[in-house]
PDB file of N, CA and C in Angstrom:
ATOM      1  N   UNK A   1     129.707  94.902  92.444  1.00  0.00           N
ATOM      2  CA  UNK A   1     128.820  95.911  92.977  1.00  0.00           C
ATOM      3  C   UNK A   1     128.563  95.596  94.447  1.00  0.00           C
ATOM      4  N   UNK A   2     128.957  96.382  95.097  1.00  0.00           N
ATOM      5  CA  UNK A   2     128.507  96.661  96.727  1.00  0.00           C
ATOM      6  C   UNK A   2     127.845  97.394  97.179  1.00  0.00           C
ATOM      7  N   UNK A   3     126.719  97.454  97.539  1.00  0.00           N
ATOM      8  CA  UNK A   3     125.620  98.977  98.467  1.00  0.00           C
ATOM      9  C   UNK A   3     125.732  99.944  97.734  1.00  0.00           C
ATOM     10  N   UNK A   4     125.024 100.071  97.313  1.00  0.00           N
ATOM     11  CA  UNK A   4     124.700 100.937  96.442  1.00  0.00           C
ATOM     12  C   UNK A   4     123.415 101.256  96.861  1.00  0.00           C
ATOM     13  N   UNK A   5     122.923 102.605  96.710  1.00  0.00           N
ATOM     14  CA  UNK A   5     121.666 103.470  96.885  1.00  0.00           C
ATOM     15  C   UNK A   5     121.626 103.550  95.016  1.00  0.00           C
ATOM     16  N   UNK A   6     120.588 103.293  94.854  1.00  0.00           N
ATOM     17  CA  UNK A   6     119.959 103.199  93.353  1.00  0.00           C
ATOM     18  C   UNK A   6     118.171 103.235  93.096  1.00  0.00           C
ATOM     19  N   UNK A   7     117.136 103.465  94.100  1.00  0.00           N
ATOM     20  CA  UNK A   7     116.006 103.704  93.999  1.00  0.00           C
ATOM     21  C   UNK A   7     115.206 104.169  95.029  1.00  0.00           C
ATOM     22  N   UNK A   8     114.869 104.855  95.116  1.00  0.00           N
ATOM     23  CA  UNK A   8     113.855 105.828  95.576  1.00  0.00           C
ATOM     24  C   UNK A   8     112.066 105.414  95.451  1.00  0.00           C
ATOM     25  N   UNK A   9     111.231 105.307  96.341  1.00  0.00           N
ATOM     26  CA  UNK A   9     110.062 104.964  97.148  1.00  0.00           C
ATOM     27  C   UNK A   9     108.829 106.018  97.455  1.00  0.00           C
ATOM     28  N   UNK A  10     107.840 106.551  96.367  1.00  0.00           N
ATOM     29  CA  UNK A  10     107.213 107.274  97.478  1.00  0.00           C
ATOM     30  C   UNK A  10     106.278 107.166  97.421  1.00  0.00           C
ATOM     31  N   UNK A  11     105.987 107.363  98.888  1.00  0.00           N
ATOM     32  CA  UNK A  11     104.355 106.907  99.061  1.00  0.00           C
ATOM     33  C   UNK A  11     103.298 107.315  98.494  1.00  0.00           C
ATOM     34  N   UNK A  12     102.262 106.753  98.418  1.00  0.00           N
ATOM     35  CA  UNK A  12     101.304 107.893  98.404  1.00  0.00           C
ATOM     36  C   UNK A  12      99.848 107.316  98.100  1.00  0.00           C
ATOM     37  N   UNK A  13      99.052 108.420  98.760  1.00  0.00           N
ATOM     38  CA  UNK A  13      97.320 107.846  98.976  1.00  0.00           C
ATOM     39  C   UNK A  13      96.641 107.847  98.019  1.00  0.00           C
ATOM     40  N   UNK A  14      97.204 107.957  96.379  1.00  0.00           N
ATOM     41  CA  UNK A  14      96.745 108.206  95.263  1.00  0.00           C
ATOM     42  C   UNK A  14      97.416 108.156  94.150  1.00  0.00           C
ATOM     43  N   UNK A  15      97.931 106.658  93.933  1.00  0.00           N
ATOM     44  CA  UNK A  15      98.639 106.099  93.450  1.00  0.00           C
ATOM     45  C   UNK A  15      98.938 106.861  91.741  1.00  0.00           C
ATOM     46  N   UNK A  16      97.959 106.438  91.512  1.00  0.00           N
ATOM     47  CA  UNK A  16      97.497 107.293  89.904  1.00  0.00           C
ATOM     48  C   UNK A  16      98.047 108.830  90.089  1.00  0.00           C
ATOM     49  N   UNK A  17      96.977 109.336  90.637  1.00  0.00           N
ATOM     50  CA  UNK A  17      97.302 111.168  90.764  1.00  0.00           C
ATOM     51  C   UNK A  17      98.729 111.345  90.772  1.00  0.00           C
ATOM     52  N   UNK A  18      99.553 110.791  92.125  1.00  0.00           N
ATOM     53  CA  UNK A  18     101.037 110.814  92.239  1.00  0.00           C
ATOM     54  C   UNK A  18     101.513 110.193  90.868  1.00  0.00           C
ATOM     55  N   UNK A  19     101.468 109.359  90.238  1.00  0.00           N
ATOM     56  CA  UNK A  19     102.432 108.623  88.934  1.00  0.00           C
ATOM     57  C   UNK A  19     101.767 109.792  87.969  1.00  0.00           C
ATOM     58  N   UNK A  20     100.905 110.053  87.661  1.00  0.00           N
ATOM     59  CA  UNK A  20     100.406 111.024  86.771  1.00  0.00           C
ATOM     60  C   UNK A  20     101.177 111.994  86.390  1.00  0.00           C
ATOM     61  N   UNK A  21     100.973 113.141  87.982  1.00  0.00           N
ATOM     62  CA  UNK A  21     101.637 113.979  88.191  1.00  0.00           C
ATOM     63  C   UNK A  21     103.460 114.084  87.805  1.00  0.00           C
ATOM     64  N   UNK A  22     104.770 113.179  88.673  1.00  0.00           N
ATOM     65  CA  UNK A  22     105.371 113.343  87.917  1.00  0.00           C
ATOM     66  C   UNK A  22     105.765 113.253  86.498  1.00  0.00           C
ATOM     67  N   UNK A  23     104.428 112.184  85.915  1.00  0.00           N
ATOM     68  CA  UNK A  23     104.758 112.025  84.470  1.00  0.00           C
ATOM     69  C   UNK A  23     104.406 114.006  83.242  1.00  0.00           C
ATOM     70  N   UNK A  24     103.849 114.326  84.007  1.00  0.00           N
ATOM     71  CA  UNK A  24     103.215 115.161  83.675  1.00  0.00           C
ATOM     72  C   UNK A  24     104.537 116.506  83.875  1.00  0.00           C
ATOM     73  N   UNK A  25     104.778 116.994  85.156  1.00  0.00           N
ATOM     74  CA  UNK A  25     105.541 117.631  85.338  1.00  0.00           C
ATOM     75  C   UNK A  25     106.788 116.979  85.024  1.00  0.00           C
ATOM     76  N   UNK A  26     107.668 115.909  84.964  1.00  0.00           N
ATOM     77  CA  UNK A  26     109.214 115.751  84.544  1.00  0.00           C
ATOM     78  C   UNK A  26     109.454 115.309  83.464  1.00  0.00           C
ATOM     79  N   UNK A  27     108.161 114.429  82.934  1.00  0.00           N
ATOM     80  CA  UNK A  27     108.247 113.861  81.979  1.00  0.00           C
ATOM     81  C   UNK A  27     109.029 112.391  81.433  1.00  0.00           C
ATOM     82  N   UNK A  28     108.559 111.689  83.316  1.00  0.00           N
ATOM     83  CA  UNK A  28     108.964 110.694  83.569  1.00  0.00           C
ATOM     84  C   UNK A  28     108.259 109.681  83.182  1.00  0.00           C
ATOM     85  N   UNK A  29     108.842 108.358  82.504  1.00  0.00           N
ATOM     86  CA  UNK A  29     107.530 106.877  82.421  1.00  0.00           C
ATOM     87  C   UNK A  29     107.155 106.524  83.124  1.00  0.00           C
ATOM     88  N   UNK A  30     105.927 106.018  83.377  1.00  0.00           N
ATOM     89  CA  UNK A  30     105.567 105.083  83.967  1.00  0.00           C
ATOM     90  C   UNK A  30     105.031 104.137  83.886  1.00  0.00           C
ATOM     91  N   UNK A  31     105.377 102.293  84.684  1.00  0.00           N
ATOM     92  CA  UNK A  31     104.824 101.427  84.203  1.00  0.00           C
ATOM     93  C   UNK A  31     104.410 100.803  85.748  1.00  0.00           C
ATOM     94  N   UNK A  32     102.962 100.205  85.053  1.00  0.00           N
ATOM     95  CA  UNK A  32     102.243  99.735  86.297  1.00  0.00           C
ATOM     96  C   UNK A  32     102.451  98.142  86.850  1.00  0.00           C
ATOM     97  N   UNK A  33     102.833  98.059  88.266  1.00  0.00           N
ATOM     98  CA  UNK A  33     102.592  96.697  88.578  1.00  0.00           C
ATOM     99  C   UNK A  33     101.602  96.241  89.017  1.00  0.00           C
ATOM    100  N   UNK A  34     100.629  96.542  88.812  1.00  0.00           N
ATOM    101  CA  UNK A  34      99.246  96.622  89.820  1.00  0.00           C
ATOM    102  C   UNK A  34      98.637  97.671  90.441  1.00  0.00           C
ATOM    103  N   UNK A  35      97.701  97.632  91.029  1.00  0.00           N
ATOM    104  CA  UNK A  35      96.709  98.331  91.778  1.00  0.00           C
ATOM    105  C   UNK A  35      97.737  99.066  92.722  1.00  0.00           C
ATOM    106  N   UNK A  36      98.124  99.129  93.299  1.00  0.00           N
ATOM    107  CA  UNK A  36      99.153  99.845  94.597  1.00  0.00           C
ATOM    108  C   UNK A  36     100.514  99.953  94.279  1.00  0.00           C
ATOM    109  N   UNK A  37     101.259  99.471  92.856  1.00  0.00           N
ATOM    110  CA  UNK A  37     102.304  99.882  92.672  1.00  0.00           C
ATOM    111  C   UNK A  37     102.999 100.442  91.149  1.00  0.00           C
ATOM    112  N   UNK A  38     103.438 101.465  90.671  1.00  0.00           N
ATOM    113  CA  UNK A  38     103.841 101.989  89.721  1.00  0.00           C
ATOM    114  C   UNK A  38     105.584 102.270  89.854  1.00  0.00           C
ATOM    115  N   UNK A  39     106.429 102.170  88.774  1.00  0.00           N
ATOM    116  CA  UNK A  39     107.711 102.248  88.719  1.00  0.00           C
ATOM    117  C   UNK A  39     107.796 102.868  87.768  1.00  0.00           C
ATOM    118  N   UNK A  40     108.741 104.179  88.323  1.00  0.00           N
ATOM    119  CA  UNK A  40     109.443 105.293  87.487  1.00  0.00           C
ATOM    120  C   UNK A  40     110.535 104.996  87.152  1.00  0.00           C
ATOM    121  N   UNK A  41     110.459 105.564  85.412  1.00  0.00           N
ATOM    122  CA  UNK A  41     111.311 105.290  84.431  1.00  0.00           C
ATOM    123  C   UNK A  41     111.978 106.789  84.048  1.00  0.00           C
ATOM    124  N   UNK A  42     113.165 107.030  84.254  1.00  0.00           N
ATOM    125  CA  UNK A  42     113.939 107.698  83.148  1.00  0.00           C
ATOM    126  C   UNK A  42     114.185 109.071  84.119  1.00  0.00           C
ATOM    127  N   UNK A  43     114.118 109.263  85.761  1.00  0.00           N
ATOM    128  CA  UNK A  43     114.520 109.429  86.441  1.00  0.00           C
ATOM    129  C   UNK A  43     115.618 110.150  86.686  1.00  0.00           C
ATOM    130  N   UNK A  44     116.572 109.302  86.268  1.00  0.00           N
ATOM    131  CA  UNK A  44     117.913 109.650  86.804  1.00  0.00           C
ATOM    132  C   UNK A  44     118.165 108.423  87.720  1.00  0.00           C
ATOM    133  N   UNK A  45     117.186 107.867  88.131  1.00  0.00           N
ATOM    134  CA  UNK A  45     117.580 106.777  89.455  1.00  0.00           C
ATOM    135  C   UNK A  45     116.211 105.874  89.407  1.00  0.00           C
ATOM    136  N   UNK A  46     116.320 104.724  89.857  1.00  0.00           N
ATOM    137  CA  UNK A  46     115.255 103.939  89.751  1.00  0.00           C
ATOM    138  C   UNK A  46     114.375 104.232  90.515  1.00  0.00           C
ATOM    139  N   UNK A  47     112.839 104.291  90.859  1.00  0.00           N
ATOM    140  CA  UNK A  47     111.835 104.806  91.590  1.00  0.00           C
ATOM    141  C   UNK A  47     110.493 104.086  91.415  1.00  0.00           C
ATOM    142  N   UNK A  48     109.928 104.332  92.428  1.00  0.00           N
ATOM    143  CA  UNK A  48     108.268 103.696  92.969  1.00  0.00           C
ATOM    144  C   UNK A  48     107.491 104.717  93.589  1.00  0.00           C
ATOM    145  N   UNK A  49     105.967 104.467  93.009  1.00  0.00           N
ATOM    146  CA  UNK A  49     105.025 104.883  93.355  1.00  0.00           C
ATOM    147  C   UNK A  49     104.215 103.882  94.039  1.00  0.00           C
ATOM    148  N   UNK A  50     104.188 104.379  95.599  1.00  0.00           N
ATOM    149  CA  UNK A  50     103.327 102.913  96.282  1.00  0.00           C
ATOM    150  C   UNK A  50     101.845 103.158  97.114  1.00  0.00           C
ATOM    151  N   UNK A  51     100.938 102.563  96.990  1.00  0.00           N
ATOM    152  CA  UNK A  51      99.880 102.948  97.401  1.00  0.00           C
ATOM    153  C   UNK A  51      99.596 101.982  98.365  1.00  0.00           C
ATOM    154  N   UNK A  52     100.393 100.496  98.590  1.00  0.00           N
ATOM    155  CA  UNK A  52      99.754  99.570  99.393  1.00  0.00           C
ATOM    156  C   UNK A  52      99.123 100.203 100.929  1.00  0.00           C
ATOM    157  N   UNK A  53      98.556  99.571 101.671  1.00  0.00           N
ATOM    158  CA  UNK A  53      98.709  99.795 102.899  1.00  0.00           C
ATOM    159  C   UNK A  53      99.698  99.310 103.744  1.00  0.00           C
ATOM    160  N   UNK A  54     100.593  98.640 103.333  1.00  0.00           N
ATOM    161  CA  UNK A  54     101.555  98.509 104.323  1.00  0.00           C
ATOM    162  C   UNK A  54     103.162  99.395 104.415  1.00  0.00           C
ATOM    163  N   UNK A  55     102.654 100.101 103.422  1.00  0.00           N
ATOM    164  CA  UNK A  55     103.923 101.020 102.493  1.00  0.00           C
ATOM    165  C   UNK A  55     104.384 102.219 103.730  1.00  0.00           C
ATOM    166  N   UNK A  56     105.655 102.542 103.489  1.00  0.00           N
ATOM    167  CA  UNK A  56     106.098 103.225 104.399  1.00  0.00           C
ATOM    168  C   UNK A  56     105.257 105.140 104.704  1.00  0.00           C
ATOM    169  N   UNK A  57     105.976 105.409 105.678  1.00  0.00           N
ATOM    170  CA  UNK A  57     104.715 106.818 105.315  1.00  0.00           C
ATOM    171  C   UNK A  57     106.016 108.063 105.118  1.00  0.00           C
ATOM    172  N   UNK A  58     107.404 107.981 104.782  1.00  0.00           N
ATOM    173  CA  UNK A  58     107.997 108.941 104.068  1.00  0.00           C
ATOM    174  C   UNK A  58     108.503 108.517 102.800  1.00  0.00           C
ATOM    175  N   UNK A  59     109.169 109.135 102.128  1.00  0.00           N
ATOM    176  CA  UNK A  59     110.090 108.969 100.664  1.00  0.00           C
ATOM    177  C   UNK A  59     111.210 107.791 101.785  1.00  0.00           C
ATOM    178  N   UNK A  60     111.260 106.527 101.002  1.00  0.00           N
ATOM    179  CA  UNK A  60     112.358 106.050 101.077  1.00  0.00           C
ATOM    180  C   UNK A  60     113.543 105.632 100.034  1.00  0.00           C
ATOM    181  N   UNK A  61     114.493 105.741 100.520  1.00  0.00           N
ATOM    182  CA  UNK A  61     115.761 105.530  99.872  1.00  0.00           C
ATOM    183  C   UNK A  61     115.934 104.171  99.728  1.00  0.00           C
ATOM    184  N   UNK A  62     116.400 102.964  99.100  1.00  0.00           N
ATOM    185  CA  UNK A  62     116.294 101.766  98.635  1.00  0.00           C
ATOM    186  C   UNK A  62     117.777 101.290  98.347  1.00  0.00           C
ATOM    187  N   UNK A  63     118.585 100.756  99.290  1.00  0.00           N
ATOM    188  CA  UNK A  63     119.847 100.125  98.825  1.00  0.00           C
ATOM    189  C   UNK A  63     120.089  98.682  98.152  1.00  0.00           C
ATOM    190  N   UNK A  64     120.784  98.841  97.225  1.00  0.00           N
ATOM    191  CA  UNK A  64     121.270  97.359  96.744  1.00  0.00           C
ATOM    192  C   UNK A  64     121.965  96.694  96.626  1.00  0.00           C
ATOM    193  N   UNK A  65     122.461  95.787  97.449  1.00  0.00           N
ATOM    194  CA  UNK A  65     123.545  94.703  97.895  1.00  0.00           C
ATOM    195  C   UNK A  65     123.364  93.625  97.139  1.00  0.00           C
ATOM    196  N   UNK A  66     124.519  92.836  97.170  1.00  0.00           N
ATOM    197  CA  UNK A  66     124.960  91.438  96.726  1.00  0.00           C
ATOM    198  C   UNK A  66     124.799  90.058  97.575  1.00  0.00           C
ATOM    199  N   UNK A  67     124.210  90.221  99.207  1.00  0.00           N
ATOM    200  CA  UNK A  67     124.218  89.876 100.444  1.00  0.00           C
ATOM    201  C   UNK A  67     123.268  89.800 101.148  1.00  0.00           C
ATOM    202  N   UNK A  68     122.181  89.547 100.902  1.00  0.00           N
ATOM    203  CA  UNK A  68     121.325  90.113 101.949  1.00  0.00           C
ATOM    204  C   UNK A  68     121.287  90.004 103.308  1.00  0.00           C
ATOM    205  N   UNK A  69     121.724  88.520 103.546  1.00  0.00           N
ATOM    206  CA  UNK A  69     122.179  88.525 105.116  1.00  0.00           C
ATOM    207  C   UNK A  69     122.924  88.813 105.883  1.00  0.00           C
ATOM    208  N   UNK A  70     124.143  89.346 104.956  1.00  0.00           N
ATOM    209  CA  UNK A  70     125.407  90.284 105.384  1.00  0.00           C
ATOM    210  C   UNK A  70     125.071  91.850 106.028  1.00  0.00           C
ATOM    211  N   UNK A  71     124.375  92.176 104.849  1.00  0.00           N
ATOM    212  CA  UNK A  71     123.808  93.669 104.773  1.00  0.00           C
ATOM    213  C   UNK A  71     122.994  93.497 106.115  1.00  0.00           C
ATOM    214  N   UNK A  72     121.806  92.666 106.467  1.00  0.00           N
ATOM    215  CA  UNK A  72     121.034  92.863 107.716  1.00  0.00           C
ATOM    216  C   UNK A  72     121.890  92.546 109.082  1.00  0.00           C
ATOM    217  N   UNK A  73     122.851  91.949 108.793  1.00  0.00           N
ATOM    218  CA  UNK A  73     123.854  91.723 109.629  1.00  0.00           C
ATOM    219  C   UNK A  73     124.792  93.124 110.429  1.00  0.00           C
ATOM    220  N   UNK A  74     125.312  93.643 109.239  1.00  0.00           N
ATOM    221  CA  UNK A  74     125.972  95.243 109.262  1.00  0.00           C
ATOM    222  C   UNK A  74     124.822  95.967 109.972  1.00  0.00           C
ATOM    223  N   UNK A  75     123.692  96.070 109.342  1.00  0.00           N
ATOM    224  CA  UNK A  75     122.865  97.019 109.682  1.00  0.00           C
ATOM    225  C   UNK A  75     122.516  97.413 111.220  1.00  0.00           C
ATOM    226  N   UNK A  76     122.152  95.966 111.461  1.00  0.00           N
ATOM    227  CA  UNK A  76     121.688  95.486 112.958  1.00  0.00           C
ATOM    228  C   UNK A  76     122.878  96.196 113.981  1.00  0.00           C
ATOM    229  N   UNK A  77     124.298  95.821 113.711  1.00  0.00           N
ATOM    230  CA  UNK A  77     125.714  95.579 114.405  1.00  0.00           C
ATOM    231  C   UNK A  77     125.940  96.921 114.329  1.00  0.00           C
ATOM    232  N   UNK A  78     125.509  98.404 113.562  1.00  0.00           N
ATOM    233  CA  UNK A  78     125.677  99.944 113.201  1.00  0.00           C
ATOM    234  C   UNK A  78     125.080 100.422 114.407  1.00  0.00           C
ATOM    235  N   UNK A  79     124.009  99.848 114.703  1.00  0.00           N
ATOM    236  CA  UNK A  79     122.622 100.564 115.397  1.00  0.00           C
ATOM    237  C   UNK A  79     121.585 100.612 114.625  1.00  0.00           C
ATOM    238  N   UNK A  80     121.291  99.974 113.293  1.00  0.00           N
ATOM    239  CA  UNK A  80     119.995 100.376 113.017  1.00  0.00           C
ATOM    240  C   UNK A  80     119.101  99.295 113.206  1.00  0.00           C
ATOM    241  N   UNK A  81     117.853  99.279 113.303  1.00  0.00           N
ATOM    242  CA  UNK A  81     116.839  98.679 113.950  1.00  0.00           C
ATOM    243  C   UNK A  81     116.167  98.339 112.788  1.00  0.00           C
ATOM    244  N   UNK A  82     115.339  97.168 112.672  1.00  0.00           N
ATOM    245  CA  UNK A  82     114.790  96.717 111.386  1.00  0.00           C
ATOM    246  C   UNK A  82     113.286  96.536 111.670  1.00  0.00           C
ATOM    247  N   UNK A  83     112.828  97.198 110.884  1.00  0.00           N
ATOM    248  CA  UNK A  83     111.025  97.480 110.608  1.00  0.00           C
ATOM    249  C   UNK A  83     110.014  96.645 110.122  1.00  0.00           C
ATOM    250  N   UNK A  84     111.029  96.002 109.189  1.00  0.00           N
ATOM    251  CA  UNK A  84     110.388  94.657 108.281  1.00  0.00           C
ATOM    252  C   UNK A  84     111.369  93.587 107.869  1.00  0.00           C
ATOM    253  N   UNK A  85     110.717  93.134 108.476  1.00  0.00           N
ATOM    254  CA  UNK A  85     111.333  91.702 107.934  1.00  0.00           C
ATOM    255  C   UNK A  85     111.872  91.404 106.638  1.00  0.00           C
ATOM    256  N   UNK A  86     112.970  90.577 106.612  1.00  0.00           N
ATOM    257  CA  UNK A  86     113.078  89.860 104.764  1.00  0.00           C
ATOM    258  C   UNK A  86     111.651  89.691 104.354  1.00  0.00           C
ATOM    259  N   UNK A  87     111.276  90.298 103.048  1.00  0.00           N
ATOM    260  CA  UNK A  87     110.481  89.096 102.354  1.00  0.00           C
ATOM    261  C   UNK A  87     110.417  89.465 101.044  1.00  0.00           C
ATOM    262  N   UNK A  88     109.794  88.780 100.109  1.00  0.00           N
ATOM    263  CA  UNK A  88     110.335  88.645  98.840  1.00  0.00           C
ATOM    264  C   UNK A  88     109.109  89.524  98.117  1.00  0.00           C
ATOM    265  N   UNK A  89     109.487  90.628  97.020  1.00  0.00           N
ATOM    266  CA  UNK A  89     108.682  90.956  95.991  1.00  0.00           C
ATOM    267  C   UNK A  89     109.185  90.568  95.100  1.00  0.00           C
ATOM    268  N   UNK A  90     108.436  91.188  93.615  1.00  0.00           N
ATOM    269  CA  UNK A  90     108.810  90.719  92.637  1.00  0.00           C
ATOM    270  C   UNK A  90     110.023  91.152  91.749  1.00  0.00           C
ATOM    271  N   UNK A  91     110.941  91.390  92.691  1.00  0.00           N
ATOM    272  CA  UNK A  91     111.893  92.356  92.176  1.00  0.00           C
ATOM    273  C   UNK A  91     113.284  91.295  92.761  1.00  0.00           C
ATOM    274  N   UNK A  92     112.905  90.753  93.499  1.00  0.00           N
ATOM    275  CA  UNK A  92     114.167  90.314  94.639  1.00  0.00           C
ATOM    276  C   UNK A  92     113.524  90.022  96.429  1.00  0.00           C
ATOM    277  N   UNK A  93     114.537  89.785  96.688  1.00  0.00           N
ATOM    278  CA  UNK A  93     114.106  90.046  98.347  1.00  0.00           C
ATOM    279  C   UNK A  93     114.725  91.288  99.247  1.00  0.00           C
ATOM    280  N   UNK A  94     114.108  91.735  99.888  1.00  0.00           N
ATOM    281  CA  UNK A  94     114.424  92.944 100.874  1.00  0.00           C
ATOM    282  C   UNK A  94     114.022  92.786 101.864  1.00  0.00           C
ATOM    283  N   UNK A  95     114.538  93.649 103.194  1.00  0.00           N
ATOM    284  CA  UNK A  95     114.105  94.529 104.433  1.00  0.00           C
ATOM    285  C   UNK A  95     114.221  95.766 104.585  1.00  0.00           C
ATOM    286  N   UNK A  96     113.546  96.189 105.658  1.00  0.00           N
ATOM    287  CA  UNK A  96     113.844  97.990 106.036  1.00  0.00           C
ATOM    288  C   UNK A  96     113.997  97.642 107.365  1.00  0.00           C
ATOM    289  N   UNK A  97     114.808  99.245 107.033  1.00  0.00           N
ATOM    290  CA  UNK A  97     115.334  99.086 108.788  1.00  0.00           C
ATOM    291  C   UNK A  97     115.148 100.693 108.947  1.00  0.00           C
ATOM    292  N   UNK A  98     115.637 100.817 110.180  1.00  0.00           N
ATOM    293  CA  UNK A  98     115.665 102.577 110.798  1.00  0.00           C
ATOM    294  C   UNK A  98     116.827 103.022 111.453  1.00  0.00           C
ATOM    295  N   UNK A  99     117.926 103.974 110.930  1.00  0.00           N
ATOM    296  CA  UNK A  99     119.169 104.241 111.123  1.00  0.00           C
ATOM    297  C   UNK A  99     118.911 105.119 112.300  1.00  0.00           C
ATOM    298  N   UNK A 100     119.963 104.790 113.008  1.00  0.00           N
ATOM    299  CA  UNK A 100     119.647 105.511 114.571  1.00  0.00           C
ATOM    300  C   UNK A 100     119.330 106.967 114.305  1.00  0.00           C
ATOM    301  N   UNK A 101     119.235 107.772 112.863  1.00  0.00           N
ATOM    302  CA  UNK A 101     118.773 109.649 113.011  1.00  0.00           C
ATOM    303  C   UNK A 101     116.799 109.202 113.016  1.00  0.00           C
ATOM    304  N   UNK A 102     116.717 107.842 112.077  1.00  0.00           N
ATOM    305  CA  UNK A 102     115.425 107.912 112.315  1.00  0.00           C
ATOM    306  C   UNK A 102     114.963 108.112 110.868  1.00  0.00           C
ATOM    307  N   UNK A 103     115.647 107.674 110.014  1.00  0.00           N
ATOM    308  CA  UNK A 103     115.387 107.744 108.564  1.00  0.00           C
ATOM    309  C   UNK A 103     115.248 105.579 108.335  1.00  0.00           C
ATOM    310  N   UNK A 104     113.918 105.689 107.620  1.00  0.00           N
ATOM    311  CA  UNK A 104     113.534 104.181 107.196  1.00  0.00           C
ATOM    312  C   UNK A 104     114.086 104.091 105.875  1.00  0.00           C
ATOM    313  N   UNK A 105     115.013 102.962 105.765  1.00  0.00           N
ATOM    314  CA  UNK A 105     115.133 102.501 104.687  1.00  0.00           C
ATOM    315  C   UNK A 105     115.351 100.940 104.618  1.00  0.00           C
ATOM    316  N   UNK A 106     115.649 100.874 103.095  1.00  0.00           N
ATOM    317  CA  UNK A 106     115.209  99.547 102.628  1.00  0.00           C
ATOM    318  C   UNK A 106     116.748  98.742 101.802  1.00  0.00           C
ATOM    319  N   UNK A 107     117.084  97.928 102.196  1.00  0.00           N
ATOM    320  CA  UNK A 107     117.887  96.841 101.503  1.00  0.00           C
ATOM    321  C   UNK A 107     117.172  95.787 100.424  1.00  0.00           C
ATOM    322  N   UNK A 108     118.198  95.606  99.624  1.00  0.00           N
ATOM    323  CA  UNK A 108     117.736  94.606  98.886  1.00  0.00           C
ATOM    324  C   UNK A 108     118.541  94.086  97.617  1.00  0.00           C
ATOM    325  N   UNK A 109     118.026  92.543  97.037  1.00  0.00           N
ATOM    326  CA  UNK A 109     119.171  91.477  96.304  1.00  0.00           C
ATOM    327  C   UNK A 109     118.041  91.077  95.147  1.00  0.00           C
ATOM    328  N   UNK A 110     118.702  91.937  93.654  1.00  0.00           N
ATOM    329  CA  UNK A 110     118.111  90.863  93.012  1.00  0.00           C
ATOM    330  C   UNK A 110     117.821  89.514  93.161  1.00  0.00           C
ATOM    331  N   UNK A 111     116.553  89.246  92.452  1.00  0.00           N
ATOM    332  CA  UNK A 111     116.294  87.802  92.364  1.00  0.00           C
ATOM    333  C   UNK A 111     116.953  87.036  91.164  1.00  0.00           C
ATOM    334  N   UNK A 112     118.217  85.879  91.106  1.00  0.00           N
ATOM    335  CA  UNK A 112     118.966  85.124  90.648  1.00  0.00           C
ATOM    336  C   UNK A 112     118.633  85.912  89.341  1.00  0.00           C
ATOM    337  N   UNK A 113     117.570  85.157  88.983  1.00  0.00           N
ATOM    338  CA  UNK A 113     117.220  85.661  87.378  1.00  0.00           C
ATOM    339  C   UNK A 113     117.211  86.823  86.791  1.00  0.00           C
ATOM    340  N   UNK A 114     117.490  87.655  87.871  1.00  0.00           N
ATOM    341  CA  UNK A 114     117.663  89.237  87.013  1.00  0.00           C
ATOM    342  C   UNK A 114     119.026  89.776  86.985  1.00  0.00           C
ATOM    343  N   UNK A 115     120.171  89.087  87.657  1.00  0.00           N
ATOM    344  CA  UNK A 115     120.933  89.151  88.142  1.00  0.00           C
ATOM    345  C   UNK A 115     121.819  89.330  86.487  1.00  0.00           C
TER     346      UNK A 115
END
């Protein structure tokens, strides 16, 4: 597996209301990681509901590599510009970056154990 786009990000100021809502209208699961974060189930594609404050402020797209330092490597060397730093959730480690049209997105490497 190489880069792959496989999850989807969206924000929002009402964490609950938003996870509610698509559960309600698509008839999607949802399971909670906490206070500021919820993950959609059954989709079509993997997905998040994020309320933190440091969370991005459009829908982001979420790629998944085998590399992570390769991938920030490519990214950088394309033109795209990086927003956040590596750092690790509980999922793996990631960054975001911003592709020269101006769309934020996010890389990222399972963590060993999920692998």
């Amino acid at each position: 597996m190489a880069d792959r786009l496989n999850y989807i990000e969206f924000p929002s100021s009402d964490r609950a209301r938003t996870s509610a809502f698509f559960k309600a209208a698509f008839g999607w699961g949802i399971t909670s990681y906490g206070p500021d974060y919820d993950g959609i189930e059954g989709a079509g594609v993997g997905g998040g509901v994020d309320q933190a404050p440091e969370r991005v402020t459009a829908t982001m797209a979420v790629i998944q590599t085998d590399d992570l330092d390769d991938a920030e490597r490519r990214v950088v060397a394309a033109g795209g510009v990086i927003t956040r730093a590596q750092y690790d959730f509980p999922g793996g480690r990631r960054f975001h970056f911003r592709e020269p049209g101006g769309n934020e997105l996010a890389v990222y490497v399972d963590r060993p154990e999920t692998l």
